[in-house]
N, C-alpha and C. Protein backbone atom coordinates (compact mmCIF):
# COMPACT_ATOMS: atom_id res chain seq x y z
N UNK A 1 80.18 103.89 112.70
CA UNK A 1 79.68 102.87 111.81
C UNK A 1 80.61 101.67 111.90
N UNK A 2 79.93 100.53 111.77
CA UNK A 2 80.53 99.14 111.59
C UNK A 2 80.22 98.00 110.82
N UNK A 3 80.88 97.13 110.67
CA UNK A 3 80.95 95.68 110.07
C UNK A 3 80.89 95.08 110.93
N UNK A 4 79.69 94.53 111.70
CA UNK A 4 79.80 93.50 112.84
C UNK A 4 79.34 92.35 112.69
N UNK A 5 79.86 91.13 112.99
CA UNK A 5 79.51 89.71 112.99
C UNK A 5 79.16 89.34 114.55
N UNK A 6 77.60 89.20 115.05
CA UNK A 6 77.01 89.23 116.15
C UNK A 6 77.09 87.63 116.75
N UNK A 7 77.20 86.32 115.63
CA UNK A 7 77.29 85.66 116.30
C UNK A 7 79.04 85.00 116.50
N UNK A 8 79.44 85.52 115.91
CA UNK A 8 81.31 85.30 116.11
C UNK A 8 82.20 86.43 117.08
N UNK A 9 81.67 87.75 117.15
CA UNK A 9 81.47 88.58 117.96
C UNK A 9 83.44 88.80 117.19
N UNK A 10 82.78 89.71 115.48
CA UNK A 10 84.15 90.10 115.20
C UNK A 10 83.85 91.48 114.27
N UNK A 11 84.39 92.00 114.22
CA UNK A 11 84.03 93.77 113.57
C UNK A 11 84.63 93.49 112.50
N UNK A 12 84.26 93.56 111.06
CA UNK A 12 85.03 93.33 110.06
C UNK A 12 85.50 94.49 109.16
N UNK A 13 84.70 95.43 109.74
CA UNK A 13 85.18 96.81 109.36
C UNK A 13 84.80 98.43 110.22
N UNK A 14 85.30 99.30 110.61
CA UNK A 14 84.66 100.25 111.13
C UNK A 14 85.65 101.30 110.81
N UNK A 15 84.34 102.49 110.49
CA UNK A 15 84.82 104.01 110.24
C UNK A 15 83.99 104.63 110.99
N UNK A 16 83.83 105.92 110.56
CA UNK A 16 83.15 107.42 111.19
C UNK A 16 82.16 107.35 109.85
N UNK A 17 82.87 107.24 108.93
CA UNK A 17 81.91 107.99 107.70
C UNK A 17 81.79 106.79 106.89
N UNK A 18 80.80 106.61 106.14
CA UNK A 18 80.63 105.55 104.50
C UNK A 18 81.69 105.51 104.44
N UNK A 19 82.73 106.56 103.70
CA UNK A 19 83.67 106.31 102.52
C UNK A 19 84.46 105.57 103.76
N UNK A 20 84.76 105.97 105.42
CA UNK A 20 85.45 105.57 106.00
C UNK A 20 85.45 104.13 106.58
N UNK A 21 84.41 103.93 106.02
CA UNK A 21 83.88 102.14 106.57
C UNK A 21 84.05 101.35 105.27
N UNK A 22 84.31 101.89 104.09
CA UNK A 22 84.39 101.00 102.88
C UNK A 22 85.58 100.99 102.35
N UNK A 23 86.65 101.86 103.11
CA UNK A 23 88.30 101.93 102.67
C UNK A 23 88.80 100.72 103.94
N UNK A 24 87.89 100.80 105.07
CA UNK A 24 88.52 99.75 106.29
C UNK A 24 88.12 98.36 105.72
N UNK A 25 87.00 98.31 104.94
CA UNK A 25 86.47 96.97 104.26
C UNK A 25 87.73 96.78 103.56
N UNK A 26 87.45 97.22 102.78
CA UNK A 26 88.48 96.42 101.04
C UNK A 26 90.24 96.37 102.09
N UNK A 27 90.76 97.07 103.01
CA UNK A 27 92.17 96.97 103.37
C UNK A 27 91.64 95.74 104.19
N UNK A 28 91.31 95.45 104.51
CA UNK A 28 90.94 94.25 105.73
C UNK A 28 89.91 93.14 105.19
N UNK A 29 90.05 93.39 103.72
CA UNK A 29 89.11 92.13 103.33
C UNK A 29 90.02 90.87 103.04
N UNK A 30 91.22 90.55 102.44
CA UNK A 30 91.79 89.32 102.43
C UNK A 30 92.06 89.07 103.70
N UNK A 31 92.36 89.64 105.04
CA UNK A 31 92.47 88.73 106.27
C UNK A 31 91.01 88.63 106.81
N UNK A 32 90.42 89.25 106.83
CA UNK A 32 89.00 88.64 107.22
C UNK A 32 88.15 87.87 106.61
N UNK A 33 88.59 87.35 105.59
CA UNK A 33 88.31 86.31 104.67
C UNK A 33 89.28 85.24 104.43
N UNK A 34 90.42 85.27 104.95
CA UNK A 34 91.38 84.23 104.88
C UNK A 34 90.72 82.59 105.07
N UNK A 35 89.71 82.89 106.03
CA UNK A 35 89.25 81.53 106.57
C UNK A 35 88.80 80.63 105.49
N UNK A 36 88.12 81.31 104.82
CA UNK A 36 87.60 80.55 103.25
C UNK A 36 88.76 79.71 102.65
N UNK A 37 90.14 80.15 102.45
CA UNK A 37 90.96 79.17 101.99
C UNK A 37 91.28 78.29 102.63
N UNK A 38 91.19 77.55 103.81
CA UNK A 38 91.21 76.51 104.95
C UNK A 38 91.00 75.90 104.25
N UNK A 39 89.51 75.63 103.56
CA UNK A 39 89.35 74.42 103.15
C UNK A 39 90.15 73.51 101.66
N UNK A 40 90.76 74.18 101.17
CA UNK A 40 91.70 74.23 99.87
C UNK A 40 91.95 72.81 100.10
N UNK A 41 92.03 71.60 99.39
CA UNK A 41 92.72 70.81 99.60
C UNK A 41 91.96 69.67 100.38
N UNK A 42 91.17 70.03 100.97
CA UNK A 42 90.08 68.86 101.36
C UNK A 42 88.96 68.37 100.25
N UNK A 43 88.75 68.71 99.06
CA UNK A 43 87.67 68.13 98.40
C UNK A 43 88.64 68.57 96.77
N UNK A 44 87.56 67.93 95.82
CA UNK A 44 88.37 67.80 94.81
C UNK A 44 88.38 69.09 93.80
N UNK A 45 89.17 68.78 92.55
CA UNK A 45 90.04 70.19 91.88
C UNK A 45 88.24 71.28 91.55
N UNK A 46 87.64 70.73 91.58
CA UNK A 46 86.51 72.03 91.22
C UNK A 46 86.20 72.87 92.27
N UNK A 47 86.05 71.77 93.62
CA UNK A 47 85.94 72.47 94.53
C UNK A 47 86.90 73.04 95.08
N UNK A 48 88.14 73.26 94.92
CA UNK A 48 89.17 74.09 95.08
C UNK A 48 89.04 75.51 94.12
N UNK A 49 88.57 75.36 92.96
CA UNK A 49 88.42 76.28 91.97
C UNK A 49 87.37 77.25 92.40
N UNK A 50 86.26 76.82 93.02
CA UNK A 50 84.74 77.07 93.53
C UNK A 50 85.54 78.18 94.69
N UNK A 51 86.06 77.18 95.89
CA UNK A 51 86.91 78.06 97.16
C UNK A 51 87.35 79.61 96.75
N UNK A 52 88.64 79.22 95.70
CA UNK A 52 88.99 80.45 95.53
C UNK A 52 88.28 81.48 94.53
N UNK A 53 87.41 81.25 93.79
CA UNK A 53 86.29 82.13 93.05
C UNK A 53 85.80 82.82 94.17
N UNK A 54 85.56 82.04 95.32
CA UNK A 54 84.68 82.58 96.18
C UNK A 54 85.63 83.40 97.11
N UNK A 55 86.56 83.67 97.29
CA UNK A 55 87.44 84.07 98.22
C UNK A 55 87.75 85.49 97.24
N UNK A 56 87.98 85.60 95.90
CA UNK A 56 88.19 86.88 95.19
C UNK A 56 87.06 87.39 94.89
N UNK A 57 86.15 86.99 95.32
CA UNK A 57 84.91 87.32 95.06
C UNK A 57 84.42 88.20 96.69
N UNK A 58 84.80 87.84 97.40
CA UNK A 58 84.78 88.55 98.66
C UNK A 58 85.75 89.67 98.64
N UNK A 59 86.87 89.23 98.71
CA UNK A 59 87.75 90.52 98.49
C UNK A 59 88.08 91.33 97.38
N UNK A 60 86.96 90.67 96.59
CA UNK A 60 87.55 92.65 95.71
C UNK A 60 86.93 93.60 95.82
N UNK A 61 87.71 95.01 95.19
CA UNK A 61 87.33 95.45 96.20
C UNK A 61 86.33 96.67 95.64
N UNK A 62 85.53 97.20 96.80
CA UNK A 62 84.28 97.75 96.21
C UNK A 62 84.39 99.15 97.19
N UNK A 63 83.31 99.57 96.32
CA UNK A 63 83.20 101.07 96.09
C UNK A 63 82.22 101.76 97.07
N UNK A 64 81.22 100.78 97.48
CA UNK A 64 79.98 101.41 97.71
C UNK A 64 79.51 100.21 98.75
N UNK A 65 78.51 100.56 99.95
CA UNK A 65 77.88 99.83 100.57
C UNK A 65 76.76 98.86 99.87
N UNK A 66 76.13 98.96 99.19
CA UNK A 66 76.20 97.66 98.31
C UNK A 66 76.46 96.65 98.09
N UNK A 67 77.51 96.64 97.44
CA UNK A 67 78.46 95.69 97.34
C UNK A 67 78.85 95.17 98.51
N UNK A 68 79.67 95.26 99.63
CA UNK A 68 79.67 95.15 100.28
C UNK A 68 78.50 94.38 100.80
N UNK A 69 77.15 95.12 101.09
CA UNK A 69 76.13 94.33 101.61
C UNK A 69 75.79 92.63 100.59
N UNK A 70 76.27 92.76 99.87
CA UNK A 70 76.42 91.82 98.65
C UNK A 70 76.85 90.50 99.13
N UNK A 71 78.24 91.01 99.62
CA UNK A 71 78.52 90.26 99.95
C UNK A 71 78.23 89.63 101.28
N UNK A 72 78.38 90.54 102.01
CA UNK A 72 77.73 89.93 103.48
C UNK A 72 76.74 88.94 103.37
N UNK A 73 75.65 89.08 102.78
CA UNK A 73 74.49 88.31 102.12
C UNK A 73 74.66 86.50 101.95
N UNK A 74 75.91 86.80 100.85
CA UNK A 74 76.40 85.31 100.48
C UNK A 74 77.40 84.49 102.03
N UNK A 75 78.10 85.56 102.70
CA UNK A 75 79.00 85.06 103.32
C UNK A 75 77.30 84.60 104.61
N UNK A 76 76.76 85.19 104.80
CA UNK A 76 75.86 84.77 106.11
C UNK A 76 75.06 83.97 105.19
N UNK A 77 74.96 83.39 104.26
CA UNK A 77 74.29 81.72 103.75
C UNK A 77 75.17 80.71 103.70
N UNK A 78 76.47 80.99 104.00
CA UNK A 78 77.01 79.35 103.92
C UNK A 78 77.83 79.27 105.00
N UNK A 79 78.22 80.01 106.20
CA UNK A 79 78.61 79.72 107.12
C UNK A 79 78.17 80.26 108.39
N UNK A 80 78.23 79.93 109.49
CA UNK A 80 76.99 80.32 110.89
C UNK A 80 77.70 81.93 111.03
N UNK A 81 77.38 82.89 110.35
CA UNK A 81 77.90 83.90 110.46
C UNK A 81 76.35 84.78 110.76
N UNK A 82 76.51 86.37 111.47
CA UNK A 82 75.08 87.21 111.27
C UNK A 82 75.95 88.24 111.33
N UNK A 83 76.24 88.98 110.01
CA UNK A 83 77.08 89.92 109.61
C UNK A 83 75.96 90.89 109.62
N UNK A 84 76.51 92.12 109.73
CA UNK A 84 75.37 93.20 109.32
C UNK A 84 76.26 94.72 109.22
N UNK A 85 76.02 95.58 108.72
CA UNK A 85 76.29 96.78 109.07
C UNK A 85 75.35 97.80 109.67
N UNK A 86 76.28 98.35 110.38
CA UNK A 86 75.62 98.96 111.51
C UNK A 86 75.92 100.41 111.58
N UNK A 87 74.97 101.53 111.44
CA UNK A 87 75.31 102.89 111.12
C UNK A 87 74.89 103.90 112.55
């Protein structure tokens, strides 16, 4: 099983089992989300506030594929991403 991003061609998570693909998520979710804070500092104080809502909002951390798919969802509407999990 995997976390694959098909058009960036990057695995954002992979196990054998569920529980083993959703413990590789949440340990590997602030660097595979790091990119989101780049923009910090280019637009003004809300949208800095907005950035990082959205950045702890990716990485916390979850329990269940779900969530997870949750997020994938939001992250493939605002940047050229095609995330998916793959079993």
């Amino acid at each position: 099983m995997k976390i694959y991003d098909n058009y960036n061609n990057y695995t954002y998570a992979k196990g054998n089992t569920e529980e083993e693909l959703i413990q590789d998520w949440n340990e590997k979710a602030e660097e595979n989300f790091s990119w989101i804070l780049e923009d910090l500092g280019n637009f003004n104080e809300k949208e800095d506030e907005n950035i990082k809502k959205f950045f702890e909002e990716c990485t916390q951390e979850q329990e269940n594929l779900i969530g997870i798919e949750l997020i994938i969802k939001e992250i493939n509407k605002i940047e050229v991403n095609k995330i998916k999990i793959y079993k």
